[in-house]
C-alpha atoms as a PDB file:
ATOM      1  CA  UNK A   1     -23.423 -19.956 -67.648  1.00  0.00           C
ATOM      2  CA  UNK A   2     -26.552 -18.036 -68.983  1.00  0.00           C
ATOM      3  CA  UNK A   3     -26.266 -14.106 -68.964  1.00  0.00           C
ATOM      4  CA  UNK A   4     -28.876 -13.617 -66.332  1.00  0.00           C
ATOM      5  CA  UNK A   5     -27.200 -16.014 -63.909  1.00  0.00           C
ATOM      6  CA  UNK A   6     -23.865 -14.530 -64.628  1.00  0.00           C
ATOM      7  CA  UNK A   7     -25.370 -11.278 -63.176  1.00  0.00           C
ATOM      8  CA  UNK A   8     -27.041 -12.756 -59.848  1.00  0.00           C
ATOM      9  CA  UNK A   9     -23.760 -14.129 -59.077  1.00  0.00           C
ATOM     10  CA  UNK A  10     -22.005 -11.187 -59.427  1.00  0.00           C
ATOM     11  CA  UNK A  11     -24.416  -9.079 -57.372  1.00  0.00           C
ATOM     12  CA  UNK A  12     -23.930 -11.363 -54.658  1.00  0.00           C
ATOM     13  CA  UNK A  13     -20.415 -11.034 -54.413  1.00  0.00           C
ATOM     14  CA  UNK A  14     -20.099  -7.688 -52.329  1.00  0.00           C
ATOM     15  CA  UNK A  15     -22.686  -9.582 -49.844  1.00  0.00           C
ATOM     16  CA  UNK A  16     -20.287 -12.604 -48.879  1.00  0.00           C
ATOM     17  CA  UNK A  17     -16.898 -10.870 -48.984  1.00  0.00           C
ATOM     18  CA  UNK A  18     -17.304  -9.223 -45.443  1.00  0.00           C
ATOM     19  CA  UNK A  19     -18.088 -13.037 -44.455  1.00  0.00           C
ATOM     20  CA  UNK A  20     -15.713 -14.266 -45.498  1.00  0.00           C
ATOM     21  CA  UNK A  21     -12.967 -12.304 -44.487  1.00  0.00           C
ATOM     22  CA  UNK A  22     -13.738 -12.811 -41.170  1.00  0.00           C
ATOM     23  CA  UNK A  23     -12.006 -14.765 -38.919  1.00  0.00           C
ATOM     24  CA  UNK A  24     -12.285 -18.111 -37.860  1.00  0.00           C
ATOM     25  CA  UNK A  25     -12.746 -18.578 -34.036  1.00  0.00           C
ATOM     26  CA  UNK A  26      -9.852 -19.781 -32.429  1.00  0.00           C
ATOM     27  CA  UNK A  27     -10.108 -22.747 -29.957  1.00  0.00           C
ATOM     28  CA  UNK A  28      -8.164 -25.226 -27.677  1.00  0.00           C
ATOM     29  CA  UNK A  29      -5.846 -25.080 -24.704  1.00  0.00           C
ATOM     30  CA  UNK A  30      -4.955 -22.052 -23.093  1.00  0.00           C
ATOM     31  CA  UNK A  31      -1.868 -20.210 -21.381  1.00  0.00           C
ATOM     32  CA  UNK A  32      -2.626 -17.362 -18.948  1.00  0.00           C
ATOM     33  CA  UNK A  33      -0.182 -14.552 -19.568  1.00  0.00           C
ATOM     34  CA  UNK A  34      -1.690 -11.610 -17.565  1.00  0.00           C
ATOM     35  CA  UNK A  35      -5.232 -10.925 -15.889  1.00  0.00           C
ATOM     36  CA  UNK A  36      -6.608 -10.029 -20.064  1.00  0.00           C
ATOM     37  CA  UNK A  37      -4.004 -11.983 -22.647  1.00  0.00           C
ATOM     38  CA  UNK A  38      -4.002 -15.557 -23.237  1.00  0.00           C
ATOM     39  CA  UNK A  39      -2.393 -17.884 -25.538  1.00  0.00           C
ATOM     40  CA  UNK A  40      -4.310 -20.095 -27.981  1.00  0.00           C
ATOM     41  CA  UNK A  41      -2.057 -22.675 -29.799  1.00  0.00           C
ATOM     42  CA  UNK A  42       0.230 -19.843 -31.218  1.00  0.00           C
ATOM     43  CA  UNK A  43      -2.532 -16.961 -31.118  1.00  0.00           C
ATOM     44  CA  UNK A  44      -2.003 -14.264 -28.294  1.00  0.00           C
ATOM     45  CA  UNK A  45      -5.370 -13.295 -27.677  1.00  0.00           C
ATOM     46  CA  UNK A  46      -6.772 -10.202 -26.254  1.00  0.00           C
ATOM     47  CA  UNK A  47      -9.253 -10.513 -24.148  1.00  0.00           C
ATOM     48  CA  UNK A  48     -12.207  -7.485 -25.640  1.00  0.00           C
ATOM     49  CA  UNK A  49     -13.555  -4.876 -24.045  1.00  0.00           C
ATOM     50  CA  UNK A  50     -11.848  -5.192 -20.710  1.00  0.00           C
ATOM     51  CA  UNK A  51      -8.935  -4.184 -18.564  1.00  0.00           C
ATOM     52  CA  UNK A  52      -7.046  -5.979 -15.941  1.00  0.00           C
ATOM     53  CA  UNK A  53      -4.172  -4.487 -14.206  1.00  0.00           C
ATOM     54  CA  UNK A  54      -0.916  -5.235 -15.029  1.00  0.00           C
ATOM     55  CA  UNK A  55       1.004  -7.635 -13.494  1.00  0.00           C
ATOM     56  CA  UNK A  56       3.402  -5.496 -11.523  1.00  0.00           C
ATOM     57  CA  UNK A  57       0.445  -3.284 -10.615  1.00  0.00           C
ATOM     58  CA  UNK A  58      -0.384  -2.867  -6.982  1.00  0.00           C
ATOM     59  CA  UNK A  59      -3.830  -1.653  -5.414  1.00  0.00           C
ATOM     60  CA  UNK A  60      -4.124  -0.718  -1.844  1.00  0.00           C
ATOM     61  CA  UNK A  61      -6.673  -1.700   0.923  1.00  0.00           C
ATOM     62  CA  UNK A  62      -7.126  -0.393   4.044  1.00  0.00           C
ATOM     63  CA  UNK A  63      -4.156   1.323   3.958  1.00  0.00           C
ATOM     64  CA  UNK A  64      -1.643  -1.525   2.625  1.00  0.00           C
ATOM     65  CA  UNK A  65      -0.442  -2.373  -0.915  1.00  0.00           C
ATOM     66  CA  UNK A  66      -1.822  -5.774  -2.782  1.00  0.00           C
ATOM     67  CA  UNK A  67      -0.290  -7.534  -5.828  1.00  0.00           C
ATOM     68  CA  UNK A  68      -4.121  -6.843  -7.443  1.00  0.00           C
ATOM     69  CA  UNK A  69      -2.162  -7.145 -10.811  1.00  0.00           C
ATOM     70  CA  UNK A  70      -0.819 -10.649 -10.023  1.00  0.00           C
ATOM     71  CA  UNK A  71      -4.433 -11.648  -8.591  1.00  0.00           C
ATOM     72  CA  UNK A  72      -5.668 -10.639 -11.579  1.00  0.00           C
ATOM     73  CA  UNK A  73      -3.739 -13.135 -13.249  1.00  0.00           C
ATOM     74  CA  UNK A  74      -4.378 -16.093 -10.689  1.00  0.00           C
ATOM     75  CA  UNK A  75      -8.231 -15.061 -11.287  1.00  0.00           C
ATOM     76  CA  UNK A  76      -8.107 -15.693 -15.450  1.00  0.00           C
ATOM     77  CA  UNK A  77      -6.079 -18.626 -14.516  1.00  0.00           C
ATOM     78  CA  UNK A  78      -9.031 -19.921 -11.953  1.00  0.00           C
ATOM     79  CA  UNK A  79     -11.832 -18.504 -14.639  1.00  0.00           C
ATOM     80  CA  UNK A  80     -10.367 -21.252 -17.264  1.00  0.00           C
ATOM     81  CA  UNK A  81      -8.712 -24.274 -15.017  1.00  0.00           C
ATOM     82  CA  UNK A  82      -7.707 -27.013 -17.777  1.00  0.00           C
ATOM     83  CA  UNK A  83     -10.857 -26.473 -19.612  1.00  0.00           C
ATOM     84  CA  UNK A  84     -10.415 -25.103 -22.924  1.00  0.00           C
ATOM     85  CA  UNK A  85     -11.202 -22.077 -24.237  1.00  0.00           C
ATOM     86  CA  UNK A  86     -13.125 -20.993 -27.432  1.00  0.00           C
ATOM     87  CA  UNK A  87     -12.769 -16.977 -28.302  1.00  0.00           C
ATOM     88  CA  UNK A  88     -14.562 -15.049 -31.234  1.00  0.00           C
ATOM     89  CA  UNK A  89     -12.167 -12.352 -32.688  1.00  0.00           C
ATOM     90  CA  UNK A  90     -13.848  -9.742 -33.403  1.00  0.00           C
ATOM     91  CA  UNK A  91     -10.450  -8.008 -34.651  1.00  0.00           C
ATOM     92  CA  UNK A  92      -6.825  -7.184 -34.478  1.00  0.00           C
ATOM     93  CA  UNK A  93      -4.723  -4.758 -31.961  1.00  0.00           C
ATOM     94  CA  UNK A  94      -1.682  -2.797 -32.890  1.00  0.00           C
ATOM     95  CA  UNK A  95       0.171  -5.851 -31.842  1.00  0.00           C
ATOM     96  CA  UNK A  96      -1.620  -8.056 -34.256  1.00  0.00           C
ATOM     97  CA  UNK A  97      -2.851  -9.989 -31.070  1.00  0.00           C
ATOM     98  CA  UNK A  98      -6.619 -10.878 -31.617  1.00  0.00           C
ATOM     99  CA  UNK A  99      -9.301  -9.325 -29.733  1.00  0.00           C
ATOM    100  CA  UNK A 100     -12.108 -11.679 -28.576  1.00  0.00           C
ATOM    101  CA  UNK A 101     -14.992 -12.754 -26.714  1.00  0.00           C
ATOM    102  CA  UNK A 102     -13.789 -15.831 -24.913  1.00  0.00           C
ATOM    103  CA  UNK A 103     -15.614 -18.585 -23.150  1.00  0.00           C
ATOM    104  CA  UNK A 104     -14.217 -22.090 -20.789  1.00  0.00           C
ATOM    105  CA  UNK A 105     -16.786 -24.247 -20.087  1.00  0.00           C
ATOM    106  CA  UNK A 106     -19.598 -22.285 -21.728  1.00  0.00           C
ATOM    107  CA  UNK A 107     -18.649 -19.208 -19.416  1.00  0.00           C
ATOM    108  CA  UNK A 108     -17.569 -16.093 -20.874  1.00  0.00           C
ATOM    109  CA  UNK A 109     -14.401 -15.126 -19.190  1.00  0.00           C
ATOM    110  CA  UNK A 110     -14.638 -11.613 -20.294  1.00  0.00           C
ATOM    111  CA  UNK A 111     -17.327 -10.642 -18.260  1.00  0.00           C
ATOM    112  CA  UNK A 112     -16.366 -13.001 -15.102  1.00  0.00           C
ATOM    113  CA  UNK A 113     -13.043 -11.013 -14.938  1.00  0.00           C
ATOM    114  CA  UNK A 114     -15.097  -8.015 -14.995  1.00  0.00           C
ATOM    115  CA  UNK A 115     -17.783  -8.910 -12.210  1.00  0.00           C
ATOM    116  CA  UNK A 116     -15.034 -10.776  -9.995  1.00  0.00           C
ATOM    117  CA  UNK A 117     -13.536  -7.089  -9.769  1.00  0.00           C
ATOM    118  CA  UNK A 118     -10.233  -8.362 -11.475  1.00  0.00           C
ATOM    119  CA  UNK A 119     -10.991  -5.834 -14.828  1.00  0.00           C
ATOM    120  CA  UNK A 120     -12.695  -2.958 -15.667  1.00  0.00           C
ATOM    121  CA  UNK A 121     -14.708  -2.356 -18.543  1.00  0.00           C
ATOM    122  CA  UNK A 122     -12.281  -0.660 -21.010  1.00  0.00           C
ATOM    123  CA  UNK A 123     -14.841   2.204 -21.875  1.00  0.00           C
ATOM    124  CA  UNK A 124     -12.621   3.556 -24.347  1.00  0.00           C
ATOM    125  CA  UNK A 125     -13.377   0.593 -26.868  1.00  0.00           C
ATOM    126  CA  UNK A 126     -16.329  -1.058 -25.952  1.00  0.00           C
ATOM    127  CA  UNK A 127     -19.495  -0.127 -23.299  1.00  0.00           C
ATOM    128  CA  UNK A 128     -20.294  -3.930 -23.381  1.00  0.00           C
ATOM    129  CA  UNK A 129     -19.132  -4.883 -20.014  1.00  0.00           C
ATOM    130  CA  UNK A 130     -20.305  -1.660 -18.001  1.00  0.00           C
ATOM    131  CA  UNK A 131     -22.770  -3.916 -16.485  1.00  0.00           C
ATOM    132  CA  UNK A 132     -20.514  -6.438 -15.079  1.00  0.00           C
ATOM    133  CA  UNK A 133     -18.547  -3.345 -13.815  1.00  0.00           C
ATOM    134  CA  UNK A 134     -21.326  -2.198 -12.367  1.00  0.00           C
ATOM    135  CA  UNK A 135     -21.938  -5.298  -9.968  1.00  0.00           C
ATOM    136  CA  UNK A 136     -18.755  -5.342  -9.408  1.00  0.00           C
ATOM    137  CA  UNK A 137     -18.139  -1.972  -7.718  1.00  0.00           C
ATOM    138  CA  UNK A 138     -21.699  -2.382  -5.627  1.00  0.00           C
ATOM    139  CA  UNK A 139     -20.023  -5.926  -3.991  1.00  0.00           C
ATOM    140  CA  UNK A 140     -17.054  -4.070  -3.877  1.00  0.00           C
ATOM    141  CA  UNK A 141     -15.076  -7.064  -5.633  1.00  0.00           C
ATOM    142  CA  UNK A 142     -11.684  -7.330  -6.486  1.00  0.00           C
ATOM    143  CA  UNK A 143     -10.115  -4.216  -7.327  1.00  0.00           C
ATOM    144  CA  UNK A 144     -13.043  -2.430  -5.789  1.00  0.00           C
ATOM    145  CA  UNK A 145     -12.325  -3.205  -2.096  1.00  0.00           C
ATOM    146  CA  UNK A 146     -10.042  -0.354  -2.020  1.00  0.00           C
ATOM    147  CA  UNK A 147      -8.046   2.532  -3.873  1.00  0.00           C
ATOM    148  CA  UNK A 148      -6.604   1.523  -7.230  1.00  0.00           C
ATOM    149  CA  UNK A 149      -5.223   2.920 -10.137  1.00  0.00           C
ATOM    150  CA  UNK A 150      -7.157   2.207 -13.838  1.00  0.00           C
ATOM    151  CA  UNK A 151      -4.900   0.012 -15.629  1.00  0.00           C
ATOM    152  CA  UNK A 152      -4.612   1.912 -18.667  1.00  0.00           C
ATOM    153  CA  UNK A 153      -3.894   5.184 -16.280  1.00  0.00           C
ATOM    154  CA  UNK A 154      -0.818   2.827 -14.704  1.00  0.00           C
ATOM    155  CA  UNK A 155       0.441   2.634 -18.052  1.00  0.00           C
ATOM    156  CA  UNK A 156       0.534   6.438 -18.263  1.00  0.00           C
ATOM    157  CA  UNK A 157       2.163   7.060 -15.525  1.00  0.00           C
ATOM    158  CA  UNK A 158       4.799   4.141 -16.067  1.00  0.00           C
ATOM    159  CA  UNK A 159       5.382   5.735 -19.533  1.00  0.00           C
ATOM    160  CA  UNK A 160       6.397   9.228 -17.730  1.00  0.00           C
ATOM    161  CA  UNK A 161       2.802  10.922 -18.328  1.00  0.00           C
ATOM    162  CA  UNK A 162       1.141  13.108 -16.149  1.00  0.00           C
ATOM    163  CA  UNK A 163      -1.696  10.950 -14.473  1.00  0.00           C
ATOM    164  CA  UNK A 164      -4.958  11.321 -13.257  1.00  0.00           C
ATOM    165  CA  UNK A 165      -6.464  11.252  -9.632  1.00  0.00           C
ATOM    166  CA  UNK A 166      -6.737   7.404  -8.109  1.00  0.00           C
ATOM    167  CA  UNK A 167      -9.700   6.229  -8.221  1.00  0.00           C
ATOM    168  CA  UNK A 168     -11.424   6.070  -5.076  1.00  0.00           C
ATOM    169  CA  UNK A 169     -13.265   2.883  -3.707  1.00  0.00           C
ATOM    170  CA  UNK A 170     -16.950   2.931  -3.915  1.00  0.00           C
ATOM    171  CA  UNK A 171     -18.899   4.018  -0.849  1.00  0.00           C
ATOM    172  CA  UNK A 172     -22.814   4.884  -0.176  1.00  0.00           C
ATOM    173  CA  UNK A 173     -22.173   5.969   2.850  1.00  0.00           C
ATOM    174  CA  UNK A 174     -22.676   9.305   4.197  1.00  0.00           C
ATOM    175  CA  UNK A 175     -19.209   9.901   5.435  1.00  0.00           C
ATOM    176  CA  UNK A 176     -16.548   7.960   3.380  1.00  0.00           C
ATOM    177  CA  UNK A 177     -13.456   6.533   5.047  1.00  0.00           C
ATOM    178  CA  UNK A 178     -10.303   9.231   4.582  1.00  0.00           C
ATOM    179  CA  UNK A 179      -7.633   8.462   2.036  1.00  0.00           C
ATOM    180  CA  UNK A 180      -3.955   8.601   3.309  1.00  0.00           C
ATOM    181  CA  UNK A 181      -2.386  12.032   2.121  1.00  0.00           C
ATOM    182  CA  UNK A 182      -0.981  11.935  -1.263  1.00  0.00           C
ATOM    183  CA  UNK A 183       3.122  11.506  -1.867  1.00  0.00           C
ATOM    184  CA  UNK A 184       5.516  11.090   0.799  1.00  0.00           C
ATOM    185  CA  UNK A 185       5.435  11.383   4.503  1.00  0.00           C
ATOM    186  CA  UNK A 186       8.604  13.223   3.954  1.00  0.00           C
ATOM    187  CA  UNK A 187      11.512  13.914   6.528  1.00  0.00           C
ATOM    188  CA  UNK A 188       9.785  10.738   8.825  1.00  0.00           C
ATOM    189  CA  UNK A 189      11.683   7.793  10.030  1.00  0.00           C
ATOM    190  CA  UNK A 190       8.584   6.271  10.989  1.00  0.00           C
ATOM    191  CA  UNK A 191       5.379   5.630   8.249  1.00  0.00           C
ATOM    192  CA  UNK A 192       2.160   7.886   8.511  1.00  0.00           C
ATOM    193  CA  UNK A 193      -0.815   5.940   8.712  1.00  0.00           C
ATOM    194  CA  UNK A 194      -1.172   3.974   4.738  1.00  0.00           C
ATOM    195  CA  UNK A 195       2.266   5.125   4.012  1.00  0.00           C
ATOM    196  CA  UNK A 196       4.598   2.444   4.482  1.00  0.00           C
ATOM    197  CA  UNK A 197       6.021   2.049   1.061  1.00  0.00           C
ATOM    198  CA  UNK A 198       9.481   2.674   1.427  1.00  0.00           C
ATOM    199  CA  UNK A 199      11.934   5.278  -1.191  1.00  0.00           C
ATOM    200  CA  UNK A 200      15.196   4.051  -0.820  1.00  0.00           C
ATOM    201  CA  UNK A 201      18.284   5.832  -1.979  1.00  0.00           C
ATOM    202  CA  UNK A 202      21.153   3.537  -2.559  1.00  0.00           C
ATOM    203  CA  UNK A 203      24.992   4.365  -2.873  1.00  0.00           C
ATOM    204  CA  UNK A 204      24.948   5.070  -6.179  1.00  0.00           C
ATOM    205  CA  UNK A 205      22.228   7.634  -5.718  1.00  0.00           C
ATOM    206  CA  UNK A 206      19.426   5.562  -7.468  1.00  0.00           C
ATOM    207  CA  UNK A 207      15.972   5.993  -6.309  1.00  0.00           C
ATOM    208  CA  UNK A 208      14.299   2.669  -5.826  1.00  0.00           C
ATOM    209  CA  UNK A 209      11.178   2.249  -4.006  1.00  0.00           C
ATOM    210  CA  UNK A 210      10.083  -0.936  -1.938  1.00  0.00           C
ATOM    211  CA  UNK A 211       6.585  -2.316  -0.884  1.00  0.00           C
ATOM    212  CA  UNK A 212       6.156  -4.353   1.778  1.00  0.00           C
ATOM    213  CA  UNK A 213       7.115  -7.662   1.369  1.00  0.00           C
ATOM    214  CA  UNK A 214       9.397  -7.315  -1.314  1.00  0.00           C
ATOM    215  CA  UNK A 215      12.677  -8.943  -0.308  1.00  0.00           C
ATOM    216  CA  UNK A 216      14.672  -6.095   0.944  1.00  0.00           C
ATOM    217  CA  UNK A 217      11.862  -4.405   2.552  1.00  0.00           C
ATOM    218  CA  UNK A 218      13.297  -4.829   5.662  1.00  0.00           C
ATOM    219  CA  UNK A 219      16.539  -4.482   4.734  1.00  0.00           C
ATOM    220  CA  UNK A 220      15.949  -0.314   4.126  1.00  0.00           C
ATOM    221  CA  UNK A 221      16.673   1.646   7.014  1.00  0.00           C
ATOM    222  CA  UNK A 222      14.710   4.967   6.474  1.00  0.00           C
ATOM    223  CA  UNK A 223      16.888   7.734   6.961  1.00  0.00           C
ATOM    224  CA  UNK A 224      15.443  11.370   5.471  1.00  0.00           C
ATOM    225  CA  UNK A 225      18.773  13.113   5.832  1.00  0.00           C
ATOM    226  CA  UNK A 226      20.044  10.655   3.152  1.00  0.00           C
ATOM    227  CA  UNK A 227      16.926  11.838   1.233  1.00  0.00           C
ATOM    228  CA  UNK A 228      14.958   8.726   1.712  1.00  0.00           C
ATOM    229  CA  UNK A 229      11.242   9.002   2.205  1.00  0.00           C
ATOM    230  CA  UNK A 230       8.461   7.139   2.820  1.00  0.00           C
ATOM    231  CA  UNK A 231       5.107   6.779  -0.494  1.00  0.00           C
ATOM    232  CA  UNK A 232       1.699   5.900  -0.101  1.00  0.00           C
ATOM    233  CA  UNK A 233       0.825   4.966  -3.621  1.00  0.00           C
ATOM    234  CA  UNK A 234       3.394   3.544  -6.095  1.00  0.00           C
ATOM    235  CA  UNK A 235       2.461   6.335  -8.523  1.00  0.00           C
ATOM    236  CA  UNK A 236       3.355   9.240  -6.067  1.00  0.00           C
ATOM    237  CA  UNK A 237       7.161   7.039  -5.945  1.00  0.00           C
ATOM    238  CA  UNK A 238       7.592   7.033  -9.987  1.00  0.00           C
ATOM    239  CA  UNK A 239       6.030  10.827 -10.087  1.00  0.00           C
ATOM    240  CA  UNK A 240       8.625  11.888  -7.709  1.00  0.00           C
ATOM    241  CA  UNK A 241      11.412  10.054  -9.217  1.00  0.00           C
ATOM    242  CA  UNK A 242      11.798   6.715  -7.846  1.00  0.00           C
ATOM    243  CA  UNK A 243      11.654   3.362  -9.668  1.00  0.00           C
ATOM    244  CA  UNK A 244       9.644   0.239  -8.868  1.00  0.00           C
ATOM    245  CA  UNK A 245      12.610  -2.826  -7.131  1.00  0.00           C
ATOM    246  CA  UNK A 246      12.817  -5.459  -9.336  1.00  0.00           C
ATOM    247  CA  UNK A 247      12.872  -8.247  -6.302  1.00  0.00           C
END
């Protein structure tokens, strides 16, 4: 190879490398795991720039407690059918899953999750799906049809941190609907309006909260003197102590 060549190859090495260190898009079947993770042969993949709640994550609506974290999951599942699924990874998470943009059937699924109200744009990575967020919240879709806790905020709190106010549902009216009071209607047999989620104490003195519909919601018998007490929001249970029943 002449000298001059040589050279032009060289200088066009530096170009190409960030090309080629990219990654390949990853394609093919996939296996809902949660309202923003799927899995792509054996690739977990992210879904980017959004947020869905997790699936034990409850959101209330007029004043009772959905599963909006196992929704969430029903939705992705309903976004892709059998089709499959073709994601760009635009990188890696701390878990080595891939983060990408993926679409089923030519959709993007990101941003459907996003404007069905079943994720919120996760702001503190990307701004890309503020739009979709923001047609979201004016339908009041999903999520938005009522008082819910961010997802990432959830996490807080089920990690012991100190968390931030609920979110409020979108309103443009001039005189938004009350929220039920925040914690307990303590020393109550009966529920105050919105409150109904039930703080057990058991024999052995564990604290185990119940929403309704869990299996032994109606088993509880509420009973303040025994220092049971009824929640409004699951976080005001875990704040104060109490743990989430596992049926």
């Amino acid at each position: 190879m002449k000298l001059g060549m040589l050279r032009l190859f060289v200088a066009a090495l530096p170009a190409i490398a960030p090309a080629a260190a990219t990654e390949l898009p990853i394609a093919g079947p996939a296996r809902v795991v949660d309202g923003d993770t799927i899995v792509v042969g054996r690739e977990h993949v992210r879904l980017e720039g959004i947020d869905a709640p997790e699936k034990d994550q409850s959101c209330r609506r007029a004043g009772k407690s959905w599963p909006c974290g196992t929704l969430a999951t029903s939705a992705l599942r309903s976004l892709i059918r059998d089709r499959p699924v073709s994601c760009t990874v635009v990188g890696r998470d701390r878990y080595g899953r891939a983060l990408g943009v993926c679409t089923a059937g030519g959709a993007e699924v990101n941003a459907g999750m996003v404007r069905a109200g079943f994720a919120l744009a996760f702001r503190r990575y990307s701004d890309r799906y503020v739009p979709e967020e923001d047609v979201a919240k004016a339908k009041r879709a999903g999520m938005w049809s009522g008082e819910f806790v961010e997802p990432w905020e959830h996490r807080r709190i089920a990690r012991g941190a100190t968390p931030e106010p609920v979110r409020p549902p979108p309103t443009t009216d001039p005189i938004s609907r009350p929220t039920p009071p925040s914690g307990a209607s303590a020393g109550l047999e009966q529920p105050a309006p919105g409150c109904e989620i039930k703080g057990n104490v058991n024999r052995n003195g564990e604290r185990i909260f119940h929403l309704p519909g869990m299996v032994d919601y109606d088993k509880v018998v509420m009973t303040p003197a025994k220092g049971k007490r009824w929640f409004c929001l699951e976080q005001d249970a875990i704040r104060a102590g109490w743990r989430r029943s596992k049926r």
